[in-house]
Protein backbone atom coordinates (compact mmCIF):
# COMPACT_ATOMS: atom_id res chain seq x y z
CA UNK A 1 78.22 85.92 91.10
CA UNK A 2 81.31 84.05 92.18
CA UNK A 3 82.92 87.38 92.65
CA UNK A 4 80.33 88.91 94.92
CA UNK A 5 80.24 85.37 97.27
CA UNK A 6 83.94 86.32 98.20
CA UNK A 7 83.86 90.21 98.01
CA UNK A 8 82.00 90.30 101.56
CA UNK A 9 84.65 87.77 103.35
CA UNK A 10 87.03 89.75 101.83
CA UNK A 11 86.29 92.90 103.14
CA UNK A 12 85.91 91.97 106.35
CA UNK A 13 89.58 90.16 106.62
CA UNK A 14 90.67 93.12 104.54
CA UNK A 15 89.26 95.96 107.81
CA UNK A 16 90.48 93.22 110.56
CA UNK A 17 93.97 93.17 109.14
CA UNK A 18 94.26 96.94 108.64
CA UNK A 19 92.83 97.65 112.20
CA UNK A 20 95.28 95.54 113.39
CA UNK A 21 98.12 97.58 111.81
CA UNK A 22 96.50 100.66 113.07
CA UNK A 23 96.91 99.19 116.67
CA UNK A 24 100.06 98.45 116.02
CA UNK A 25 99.51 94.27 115.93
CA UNK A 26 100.92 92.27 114.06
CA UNK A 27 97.88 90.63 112.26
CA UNK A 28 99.17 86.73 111.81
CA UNK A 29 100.32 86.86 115.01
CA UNK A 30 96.74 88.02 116.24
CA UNK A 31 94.62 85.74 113.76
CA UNK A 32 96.38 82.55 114.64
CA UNK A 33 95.57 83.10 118.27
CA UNK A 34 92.18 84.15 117.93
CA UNK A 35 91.74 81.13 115.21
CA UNK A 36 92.91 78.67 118.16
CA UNK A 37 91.05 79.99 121.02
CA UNK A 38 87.65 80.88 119.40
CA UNK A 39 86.12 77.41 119.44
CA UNK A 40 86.59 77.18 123.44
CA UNK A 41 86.22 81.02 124.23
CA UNK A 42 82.32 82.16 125.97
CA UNK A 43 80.26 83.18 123.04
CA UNK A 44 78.95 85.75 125.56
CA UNK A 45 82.73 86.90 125.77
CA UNK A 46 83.61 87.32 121.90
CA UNK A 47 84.39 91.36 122.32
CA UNK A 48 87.36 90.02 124.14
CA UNK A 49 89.22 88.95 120.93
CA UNK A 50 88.28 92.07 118.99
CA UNK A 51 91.70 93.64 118.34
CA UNK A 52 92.12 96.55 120.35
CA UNK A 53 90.72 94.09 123.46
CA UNK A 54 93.08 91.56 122.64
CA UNK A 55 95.95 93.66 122.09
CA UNK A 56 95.37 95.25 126.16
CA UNK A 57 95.31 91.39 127.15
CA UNK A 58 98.17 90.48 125.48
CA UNK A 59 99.82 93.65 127.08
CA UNK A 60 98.98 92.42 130.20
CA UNK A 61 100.51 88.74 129.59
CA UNK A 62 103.79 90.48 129.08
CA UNK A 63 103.57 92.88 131.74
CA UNK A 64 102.95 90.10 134.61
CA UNK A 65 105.84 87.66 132.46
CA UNK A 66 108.26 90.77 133.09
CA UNK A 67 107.26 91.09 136.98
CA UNK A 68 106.62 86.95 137.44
């Protein structure tokens, strides 16, 4: 049973981390963001730290840090 308890959790880090790669983030980098901002982020806004979202924000960041 044990086995089946951690098998969904597992999964899902498992897809998060490989979508990440496929976007071309690096996935501690990404987790450890989204782990310290989720607590204070709108629940209404939680698409925004989806990878592909996050990774066009973070784009952004460094675009206006190049031009600022």
């Amino acid at each position: 049973m044990a086995a089946t308890t951690v098998a969904g959790p597992a999964a899902v880090l498992t897809s998060l981390i490989a979508t990440c790669k496929r976007l071309g983030v690096d996935p501690f980098t990404y987790l450890r963001d989204v782990f310290e901002r989720i607590s204070r982020h709108p629940q209404t806004q939680l698409a925004e730290l989806l990878p592909d979202h996050w990774k066009l924000a973070e784009q952004d960041v460094a675009c206006n840090k190049r031009e600022g």
